[in-house]
N, C-alpha and C. Protein backbone atom coordinates (compact mmCIF):
# COMPACT_ATOMS: atom_id res chain seq x y z
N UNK A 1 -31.43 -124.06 1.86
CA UNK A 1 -31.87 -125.27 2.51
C UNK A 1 -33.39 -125.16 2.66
N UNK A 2 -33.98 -126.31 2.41
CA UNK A 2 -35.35 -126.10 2.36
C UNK A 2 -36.06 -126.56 3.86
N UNK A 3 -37.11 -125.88 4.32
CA UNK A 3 -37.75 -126.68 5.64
C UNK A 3 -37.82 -128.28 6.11
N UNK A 4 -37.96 -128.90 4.97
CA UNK A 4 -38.09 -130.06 5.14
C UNK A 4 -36.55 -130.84 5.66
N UNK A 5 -35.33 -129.81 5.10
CA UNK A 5 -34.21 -130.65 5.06
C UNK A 5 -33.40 -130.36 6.32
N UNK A 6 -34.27 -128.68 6.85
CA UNK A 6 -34.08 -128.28 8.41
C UNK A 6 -34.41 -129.06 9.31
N UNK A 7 -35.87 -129.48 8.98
CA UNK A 7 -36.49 -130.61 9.82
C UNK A 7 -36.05 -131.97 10.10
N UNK A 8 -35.77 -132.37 8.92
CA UNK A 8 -34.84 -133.58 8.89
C UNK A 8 -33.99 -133.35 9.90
N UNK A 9 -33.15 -132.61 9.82
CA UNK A 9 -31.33 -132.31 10.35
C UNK A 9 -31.72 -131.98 11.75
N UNK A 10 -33.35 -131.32 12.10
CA UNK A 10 -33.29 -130.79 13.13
C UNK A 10 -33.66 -132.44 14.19
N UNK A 11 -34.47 -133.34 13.63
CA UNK A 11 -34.90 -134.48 13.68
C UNK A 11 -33.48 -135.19 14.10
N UNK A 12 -32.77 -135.73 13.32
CA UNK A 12 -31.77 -136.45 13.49
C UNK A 12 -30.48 -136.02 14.37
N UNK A 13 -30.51 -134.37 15.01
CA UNK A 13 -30.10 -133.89 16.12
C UNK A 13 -30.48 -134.61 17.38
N UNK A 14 -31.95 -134.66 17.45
CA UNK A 14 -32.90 -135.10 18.67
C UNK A 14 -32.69 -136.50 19.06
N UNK A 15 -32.60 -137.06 17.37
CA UNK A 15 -32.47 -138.72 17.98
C UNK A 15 -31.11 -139.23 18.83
N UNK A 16 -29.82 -138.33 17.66
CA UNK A 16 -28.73 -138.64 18.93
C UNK A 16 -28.88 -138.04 20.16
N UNK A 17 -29.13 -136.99 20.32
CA UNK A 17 -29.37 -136.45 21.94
C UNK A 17 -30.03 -137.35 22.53
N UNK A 18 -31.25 -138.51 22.27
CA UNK A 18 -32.17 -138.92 23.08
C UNK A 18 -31.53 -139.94 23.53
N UNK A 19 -30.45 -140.99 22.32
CA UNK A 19 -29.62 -142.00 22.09
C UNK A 19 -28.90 -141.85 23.21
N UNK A 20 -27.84 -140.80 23.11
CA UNK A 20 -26.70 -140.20 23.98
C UNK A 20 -27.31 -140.42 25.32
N UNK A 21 -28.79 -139.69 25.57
CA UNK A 21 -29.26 -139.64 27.10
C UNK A 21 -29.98 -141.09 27.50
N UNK A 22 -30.30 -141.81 26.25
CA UNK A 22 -30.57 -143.10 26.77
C UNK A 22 -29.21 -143.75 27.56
N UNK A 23 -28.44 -143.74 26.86
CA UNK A 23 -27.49 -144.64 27.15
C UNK A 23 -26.09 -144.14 28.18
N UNK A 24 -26.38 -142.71 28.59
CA UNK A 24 -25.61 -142.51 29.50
C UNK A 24 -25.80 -143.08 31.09
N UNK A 25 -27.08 -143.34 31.47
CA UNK A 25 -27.07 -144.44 32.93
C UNK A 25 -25.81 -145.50 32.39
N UNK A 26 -25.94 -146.37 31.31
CA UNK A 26 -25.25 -147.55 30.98
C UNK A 26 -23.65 -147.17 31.37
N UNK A 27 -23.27 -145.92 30.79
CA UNK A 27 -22.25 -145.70 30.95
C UNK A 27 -21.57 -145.32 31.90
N UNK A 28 -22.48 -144.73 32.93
CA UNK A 28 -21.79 -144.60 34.26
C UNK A 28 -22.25 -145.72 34.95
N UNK A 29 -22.67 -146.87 34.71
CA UNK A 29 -22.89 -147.83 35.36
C UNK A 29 -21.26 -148.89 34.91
N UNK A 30 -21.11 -148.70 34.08
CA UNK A 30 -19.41 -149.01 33.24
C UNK A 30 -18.66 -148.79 33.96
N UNK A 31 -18.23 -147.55 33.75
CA UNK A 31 -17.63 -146.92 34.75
C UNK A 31 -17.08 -147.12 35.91
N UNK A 32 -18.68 -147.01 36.19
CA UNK A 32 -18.80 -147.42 38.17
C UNK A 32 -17.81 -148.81 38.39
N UNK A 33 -18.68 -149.89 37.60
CA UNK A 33 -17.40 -151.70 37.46
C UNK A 33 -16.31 -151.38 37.33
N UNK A 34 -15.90 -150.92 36.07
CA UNK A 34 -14.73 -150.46 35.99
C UNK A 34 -13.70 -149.83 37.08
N UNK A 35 -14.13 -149.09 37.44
CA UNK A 35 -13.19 -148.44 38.62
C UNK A 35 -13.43 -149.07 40.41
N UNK A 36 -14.35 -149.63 40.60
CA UNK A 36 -14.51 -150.49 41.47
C UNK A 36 -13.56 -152.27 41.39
N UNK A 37 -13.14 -152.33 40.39
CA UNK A 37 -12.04 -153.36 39.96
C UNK A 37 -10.81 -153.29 40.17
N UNK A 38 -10.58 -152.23 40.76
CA UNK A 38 -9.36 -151.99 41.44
C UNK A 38 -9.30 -151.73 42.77
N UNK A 39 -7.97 -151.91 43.95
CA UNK A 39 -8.61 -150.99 45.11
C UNK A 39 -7.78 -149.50 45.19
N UNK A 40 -8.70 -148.52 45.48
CA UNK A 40 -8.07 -147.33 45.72
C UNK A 40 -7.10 -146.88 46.64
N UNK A 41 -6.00 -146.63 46.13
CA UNK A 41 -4.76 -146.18 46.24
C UNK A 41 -4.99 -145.12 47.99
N UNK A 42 -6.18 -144.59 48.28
CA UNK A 42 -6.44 -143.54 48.96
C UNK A 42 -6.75 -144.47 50.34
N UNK A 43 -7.09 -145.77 49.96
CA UNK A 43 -8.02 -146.75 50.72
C UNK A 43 -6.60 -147.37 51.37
N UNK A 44 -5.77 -147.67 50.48
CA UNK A 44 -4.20 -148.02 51.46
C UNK A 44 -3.99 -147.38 52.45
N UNK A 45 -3.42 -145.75 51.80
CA UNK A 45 -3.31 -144.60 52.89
C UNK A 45 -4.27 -144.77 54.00
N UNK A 46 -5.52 -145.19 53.86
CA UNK A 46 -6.45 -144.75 55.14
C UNK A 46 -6.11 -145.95 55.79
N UNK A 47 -5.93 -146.82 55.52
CA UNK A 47 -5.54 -148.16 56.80
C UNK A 47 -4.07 -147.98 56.99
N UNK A 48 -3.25 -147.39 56.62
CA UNK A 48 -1.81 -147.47 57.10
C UNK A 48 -1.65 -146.42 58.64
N UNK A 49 -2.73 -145.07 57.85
CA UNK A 49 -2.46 -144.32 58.63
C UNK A 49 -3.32 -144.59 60.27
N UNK A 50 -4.39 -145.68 59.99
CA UNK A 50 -5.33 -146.45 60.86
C UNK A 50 -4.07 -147.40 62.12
N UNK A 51 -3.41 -147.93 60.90
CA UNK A 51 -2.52 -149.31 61.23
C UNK A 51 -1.61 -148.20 62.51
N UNK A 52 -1.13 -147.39 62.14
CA UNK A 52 0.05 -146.36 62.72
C UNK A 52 -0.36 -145.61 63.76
N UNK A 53 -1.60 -144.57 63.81
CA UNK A 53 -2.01 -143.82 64.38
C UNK A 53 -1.22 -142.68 64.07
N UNK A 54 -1.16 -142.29 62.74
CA UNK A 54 -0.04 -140.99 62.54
C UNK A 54 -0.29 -140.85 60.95
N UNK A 55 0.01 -139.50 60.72
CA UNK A 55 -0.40 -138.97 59.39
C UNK A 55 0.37 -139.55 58.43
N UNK A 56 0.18 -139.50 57.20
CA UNK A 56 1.52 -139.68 56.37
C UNK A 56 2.43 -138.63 56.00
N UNK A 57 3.66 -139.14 56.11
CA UNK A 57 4.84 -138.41 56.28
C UNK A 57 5.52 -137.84 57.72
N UNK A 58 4.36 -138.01 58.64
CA UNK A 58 4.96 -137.55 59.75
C UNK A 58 6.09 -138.87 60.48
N UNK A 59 6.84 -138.58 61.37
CA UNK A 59 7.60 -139.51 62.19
C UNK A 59 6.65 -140.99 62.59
N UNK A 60 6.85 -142.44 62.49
CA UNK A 60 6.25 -143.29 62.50
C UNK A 60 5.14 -143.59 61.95
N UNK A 61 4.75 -142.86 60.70
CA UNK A 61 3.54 -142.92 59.53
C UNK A 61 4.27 -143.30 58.44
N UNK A 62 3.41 -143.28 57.41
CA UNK A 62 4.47 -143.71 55.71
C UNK A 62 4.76 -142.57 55.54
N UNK A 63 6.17 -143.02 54.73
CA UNK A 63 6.99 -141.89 54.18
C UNK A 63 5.94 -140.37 53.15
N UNK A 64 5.51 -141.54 52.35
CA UNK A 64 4.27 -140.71 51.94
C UNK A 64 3.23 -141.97 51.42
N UNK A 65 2.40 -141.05 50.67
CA UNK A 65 1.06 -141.78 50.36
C UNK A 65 1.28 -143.13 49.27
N UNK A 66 0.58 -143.72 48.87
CA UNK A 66 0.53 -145.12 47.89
C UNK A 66 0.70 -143.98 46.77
N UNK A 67 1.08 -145.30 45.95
CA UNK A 67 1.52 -144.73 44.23
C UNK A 67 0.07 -144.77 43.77
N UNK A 68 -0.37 -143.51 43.16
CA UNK A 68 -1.94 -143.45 42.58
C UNK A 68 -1.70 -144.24 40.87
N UNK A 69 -0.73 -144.38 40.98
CA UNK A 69 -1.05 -145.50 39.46
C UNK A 69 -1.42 -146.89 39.76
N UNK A 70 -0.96 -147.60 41.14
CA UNK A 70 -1.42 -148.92 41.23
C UNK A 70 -2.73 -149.39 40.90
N UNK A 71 -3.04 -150.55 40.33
CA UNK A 71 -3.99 -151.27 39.79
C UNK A 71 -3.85 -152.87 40.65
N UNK A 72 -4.43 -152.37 41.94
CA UNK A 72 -4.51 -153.91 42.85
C UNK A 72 -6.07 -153.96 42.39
N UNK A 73 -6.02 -155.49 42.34
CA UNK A 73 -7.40 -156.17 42.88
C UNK A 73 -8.46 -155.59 43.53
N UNK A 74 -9.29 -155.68 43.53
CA UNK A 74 -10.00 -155.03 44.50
C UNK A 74 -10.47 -155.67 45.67
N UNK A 75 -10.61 -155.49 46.93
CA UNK A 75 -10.45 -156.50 48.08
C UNK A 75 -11.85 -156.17 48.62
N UNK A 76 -12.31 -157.65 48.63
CA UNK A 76 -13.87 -157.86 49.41
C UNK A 76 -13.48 -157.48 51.24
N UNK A 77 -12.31 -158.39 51.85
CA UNK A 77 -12.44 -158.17 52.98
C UNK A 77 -11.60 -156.66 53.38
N UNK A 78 -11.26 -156.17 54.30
CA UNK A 78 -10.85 -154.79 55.05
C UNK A 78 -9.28 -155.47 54.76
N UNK A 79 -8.41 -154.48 54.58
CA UNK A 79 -6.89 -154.82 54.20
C UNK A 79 -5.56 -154.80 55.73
N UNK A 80 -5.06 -155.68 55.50
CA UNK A 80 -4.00 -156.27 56.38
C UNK A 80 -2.92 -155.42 56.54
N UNK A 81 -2.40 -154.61 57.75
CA UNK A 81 -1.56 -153.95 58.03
C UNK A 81 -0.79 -154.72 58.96
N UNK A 82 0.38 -155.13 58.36
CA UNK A 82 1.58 -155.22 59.59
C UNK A 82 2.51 -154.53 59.31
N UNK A 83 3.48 -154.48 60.39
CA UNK A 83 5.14 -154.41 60.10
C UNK A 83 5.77 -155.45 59.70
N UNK A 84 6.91 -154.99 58.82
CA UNK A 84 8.03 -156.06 57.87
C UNK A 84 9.17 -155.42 58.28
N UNK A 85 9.37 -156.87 59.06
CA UNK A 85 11.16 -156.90 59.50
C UNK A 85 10.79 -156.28 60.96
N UNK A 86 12.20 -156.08 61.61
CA UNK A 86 12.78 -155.56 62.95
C UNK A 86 12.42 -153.94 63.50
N UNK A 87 12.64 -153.86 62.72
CA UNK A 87 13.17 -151.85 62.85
C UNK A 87 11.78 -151.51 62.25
N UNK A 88 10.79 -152.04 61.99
CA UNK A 88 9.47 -150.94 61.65
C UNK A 88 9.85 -149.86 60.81
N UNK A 89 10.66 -150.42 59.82
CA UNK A 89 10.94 -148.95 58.66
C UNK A 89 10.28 -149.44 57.47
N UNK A 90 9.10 -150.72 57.44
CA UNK A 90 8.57 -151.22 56.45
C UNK A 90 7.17 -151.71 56.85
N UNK A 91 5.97 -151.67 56.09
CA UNK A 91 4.96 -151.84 56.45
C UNK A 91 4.60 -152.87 55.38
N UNK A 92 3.68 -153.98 55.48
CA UNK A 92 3.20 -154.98 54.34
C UNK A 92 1.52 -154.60 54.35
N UNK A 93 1.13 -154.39 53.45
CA UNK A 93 -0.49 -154.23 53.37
C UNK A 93 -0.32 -155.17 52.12
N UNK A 94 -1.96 -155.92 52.87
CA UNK A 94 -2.17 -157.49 51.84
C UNK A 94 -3.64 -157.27 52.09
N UNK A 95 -4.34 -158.31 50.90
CA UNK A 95 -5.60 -158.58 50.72
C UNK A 95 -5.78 -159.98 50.46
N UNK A 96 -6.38 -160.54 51.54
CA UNK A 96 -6.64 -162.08 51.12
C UNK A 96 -7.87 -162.33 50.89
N UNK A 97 -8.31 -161.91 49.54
CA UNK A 97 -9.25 -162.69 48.20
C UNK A 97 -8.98 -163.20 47.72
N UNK A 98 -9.82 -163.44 46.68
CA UNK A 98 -9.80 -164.16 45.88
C UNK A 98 -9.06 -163.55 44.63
N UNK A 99 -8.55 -162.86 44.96
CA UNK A 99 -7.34 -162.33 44.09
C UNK A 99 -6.52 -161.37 44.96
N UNK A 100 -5.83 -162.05 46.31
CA UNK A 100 -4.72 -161.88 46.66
C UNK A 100 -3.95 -161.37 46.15
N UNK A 101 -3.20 -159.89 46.80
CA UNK A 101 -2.24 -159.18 46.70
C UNK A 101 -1.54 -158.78 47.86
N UNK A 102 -0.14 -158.45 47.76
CA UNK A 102 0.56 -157.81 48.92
C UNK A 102 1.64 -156.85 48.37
N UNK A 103 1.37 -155.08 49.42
CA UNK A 103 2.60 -154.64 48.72
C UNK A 103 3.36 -153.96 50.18
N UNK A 104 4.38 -153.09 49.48
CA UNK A 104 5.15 -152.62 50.85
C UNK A 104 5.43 -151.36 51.01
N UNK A 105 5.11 -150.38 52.36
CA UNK A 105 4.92 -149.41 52.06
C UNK A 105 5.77 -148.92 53.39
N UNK A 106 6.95 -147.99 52.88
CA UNK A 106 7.77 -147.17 53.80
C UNK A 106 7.28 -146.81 54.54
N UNK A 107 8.34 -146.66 55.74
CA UNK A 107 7.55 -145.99 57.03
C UNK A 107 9.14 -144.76 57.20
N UNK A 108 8.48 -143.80 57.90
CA UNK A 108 9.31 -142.58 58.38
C UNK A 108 9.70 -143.01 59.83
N UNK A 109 10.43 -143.95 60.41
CA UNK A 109 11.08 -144.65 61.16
C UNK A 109 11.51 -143.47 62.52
N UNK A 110 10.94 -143.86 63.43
CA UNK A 110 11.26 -142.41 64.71
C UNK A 110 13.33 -142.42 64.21
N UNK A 111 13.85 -141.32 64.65
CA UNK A 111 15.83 -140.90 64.94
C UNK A 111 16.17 -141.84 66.27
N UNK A 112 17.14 -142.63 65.59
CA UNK A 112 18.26 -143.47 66.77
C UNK A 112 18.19 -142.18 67.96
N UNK A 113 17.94 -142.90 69.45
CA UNK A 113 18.57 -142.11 69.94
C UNK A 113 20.66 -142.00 70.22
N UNK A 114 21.00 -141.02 70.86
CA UNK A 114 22.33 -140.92 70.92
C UNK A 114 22.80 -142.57 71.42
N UNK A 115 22.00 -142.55 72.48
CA UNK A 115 22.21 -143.94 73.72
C UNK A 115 22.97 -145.50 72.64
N UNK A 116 22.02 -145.45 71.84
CA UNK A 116 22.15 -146.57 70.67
C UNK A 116 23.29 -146.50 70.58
N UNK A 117 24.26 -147.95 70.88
CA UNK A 117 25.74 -147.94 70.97
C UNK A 117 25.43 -149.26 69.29
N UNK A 118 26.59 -148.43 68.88
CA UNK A 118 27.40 -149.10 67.02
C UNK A 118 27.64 -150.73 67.36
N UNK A 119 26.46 -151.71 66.56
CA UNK A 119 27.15 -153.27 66.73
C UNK A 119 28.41 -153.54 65.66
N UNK A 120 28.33 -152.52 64.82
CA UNK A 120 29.71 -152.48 64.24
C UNK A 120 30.23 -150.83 64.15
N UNK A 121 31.57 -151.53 64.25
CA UNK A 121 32.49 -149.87 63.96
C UNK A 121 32.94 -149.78 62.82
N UNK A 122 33.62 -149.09 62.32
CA UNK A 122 34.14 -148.20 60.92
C UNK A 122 35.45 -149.46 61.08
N UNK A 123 36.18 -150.34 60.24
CA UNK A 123 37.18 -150.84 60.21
C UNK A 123 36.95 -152.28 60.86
N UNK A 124 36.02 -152.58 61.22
CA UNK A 124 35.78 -154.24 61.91
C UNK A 124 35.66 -154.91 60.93
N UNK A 125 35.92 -156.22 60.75
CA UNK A 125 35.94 -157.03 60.49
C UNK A 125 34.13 -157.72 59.88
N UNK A 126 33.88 -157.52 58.95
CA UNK A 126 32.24 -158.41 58.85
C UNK A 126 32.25 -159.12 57.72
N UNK A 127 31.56 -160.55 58.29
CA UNK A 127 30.75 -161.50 57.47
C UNK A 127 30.00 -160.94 56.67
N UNK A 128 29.77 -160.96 55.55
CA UNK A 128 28.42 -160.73 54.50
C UNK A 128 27.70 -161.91 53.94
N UNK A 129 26.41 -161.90 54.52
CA UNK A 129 25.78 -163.30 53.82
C UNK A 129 24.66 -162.97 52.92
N UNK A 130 24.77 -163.46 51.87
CA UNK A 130 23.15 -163.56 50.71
C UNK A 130 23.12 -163.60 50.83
N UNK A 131 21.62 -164.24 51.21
CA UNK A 131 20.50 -165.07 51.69
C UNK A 131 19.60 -165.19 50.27
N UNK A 132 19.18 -166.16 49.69
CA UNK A 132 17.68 -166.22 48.58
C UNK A 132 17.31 -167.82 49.25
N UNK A 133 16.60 -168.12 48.11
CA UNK A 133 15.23 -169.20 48.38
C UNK A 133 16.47 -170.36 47.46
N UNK A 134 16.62 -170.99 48.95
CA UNK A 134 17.72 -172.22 48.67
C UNK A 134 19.20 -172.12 48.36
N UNK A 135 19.45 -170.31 48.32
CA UNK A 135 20.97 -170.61 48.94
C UNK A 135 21.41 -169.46 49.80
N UNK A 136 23.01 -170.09 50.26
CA UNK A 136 23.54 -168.47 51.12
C UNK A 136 24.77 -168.83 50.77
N UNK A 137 25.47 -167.38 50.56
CA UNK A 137 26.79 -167.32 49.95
C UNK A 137 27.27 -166.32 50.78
N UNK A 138 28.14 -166.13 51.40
CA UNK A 138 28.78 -165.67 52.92
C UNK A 138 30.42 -165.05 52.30
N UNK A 139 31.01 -163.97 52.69
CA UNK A 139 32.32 -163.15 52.53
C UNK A 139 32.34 -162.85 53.23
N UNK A 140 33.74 -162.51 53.85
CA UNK A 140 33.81 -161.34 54.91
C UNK A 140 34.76 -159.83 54.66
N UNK A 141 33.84 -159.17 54.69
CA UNK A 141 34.65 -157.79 54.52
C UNK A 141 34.86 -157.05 55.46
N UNK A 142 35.29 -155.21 55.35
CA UNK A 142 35.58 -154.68 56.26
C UNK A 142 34.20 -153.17 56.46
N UNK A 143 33.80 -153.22 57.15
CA UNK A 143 32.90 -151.93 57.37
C UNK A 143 33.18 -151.00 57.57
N UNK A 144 33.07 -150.13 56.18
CA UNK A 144 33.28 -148.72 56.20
C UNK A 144 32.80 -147.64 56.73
N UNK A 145 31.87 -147.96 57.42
CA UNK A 145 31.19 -146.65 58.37
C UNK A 145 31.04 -147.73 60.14
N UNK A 146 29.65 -147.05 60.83
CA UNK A 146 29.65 -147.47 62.03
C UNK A 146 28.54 -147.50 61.86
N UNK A 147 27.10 -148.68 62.61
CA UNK A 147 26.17 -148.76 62.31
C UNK A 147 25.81 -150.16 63.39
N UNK A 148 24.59 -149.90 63.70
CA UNK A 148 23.52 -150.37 64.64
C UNK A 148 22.78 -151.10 64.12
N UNK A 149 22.43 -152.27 64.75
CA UNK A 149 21.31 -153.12 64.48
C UNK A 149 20.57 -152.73 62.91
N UNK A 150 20.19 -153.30 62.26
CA UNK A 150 19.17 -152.86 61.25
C UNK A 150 19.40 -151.73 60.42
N UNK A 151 20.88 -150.97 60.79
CA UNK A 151 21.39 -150.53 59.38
C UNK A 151 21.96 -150.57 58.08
N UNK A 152 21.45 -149.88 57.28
CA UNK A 152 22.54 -150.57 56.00
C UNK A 152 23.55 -149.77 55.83
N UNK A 153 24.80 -150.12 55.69
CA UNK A 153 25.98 -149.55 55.82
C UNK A 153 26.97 -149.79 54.90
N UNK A 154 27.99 -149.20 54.16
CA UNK A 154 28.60 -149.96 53.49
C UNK A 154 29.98 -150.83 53.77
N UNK A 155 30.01 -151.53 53.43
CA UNK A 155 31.38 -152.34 53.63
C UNK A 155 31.94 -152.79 52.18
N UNK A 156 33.26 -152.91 52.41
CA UNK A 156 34.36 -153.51 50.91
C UNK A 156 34.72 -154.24 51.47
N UNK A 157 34.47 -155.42 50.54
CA UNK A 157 34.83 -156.64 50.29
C UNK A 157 36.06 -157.28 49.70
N UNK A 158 36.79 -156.05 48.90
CA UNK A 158 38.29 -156.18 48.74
C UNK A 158 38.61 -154.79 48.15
N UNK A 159 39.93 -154.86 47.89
CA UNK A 159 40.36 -153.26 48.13
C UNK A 159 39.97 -152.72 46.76
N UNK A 160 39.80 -153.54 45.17
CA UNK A 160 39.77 -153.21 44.28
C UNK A 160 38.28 -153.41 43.79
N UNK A 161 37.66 -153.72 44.71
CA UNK A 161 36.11 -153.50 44.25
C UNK A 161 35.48 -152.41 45.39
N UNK A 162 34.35 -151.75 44.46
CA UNK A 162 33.46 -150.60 45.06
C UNK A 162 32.96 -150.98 46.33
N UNK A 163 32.83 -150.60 47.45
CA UNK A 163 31.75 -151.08 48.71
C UNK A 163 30.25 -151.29 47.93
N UNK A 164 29.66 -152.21 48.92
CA UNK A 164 28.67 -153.01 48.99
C UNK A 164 27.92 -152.27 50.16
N UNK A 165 26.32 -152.11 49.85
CA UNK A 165 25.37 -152.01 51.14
C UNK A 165 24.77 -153.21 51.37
N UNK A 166 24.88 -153.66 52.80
CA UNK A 166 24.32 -154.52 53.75
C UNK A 166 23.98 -154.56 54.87
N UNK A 167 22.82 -155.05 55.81
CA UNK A 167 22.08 -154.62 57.10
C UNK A 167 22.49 -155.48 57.67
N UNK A 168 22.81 -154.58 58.71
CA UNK A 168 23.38 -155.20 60.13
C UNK A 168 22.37 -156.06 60.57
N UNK A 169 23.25 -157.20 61.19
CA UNK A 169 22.20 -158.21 61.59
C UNK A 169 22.42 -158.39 62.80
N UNK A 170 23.61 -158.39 63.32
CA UNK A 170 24.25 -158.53 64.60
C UNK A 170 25.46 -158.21 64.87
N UNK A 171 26.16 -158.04 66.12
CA UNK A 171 27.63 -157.61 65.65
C UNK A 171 28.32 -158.68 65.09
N UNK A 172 29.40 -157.71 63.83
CA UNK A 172 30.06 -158.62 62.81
C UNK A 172 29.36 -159.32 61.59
N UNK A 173 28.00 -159.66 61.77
CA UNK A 173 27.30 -159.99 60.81
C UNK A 173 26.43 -159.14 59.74
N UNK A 174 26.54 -159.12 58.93
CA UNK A 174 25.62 -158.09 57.79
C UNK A 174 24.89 -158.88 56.74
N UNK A 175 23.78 -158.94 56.02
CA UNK A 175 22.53 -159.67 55.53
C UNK A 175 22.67 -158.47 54.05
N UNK A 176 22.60 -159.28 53.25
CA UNK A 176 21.81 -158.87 52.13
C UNK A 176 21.01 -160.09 51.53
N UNK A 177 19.23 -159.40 51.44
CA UNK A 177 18.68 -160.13 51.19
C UNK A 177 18.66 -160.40 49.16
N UNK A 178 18.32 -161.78 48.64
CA UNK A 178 18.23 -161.56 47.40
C UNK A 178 16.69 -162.32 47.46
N UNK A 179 15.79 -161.38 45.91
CA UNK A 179 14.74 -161.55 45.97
C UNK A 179 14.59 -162.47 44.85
């Protein structure tokens, strides 16, 4: 190889290196948009565990942390913690932007105490009602276990079909919701 063709090669090394270092600001500026276009999965956890006053996983915190694959929106304002439903065994975190989202995130629900007396017993008699958006379709079966307010329990609906899970709604009554 002759000097000149070192020089060359050594030349056209330099220009991509300079290329490469020009244009790497650009690329972590990419980046940066890029991953700011979503909201972070870590950023849920920190308002749930805000919303709760309790770690995750411990008794009355989330079961555990957000799914690190989600791809929400990314939210201009601070994110919405309530409880979903009765029994606080469900949490709703929402973002109202301009690209609105809402998801739902388990909670580790404190233990019934003993005191908690069964609105149904093992062998009673229960209503089962769907419920969706514009209808309800209602059976009544028999409840196979014993269960309190806001449990799901199973009951059969006839002797030759499998039991069904449905949440107690009241005594004798049991809810399954359809989405």
């Amino acid at each position: 190889m002759t000097a000149s063709q070192t020089y060359q090669r050594l030349e056209y090394r330099l220009l991509n290196i300079a290329a490469f270092l020009v244009c790497l600001p650009l690329f972590a500026v990419a980046a940066a948009a890029q991953s700011s276009a979503f909201t972070d999965p870590a950023e849920i956890d920190r308002a749930v565990t805000q919303f709760t006053g309790v770690p995750i996983g411990e008794v009355g915190g989330a079961r555990m942390p957000a799914d690190r694959r989600l791809r929400l929106a990314a939210c201009a304002a601070p994110l919405d913690v309530a409880w979903y439903g009765q029994n606080q065994s469900t949490m709703q975190v929402s973002c109202a932007g301009p690209q609105s989202w809402r998801i739902f995130i388990a909670a580790r629900p404190a233990a019934q105490t003993a005191a908690s007396t069964p609105a149904v017993n093992r062998g009673d008699p229960v209503t089962v009602i769907v419920r969706g958006r514009g209808f309800s379709v209602q059976q009544t079966g028999e409840a196979m276990e014993n269960g309190a307010i806001g449990d799901w329990i199973d009951i059969r609906m006839s002797r030759e079909n499998a039991p069904i899970s449905a949440r107690i709604e009241r005594p004798g009554l049991a809810l399954i919701p359809a989405h």
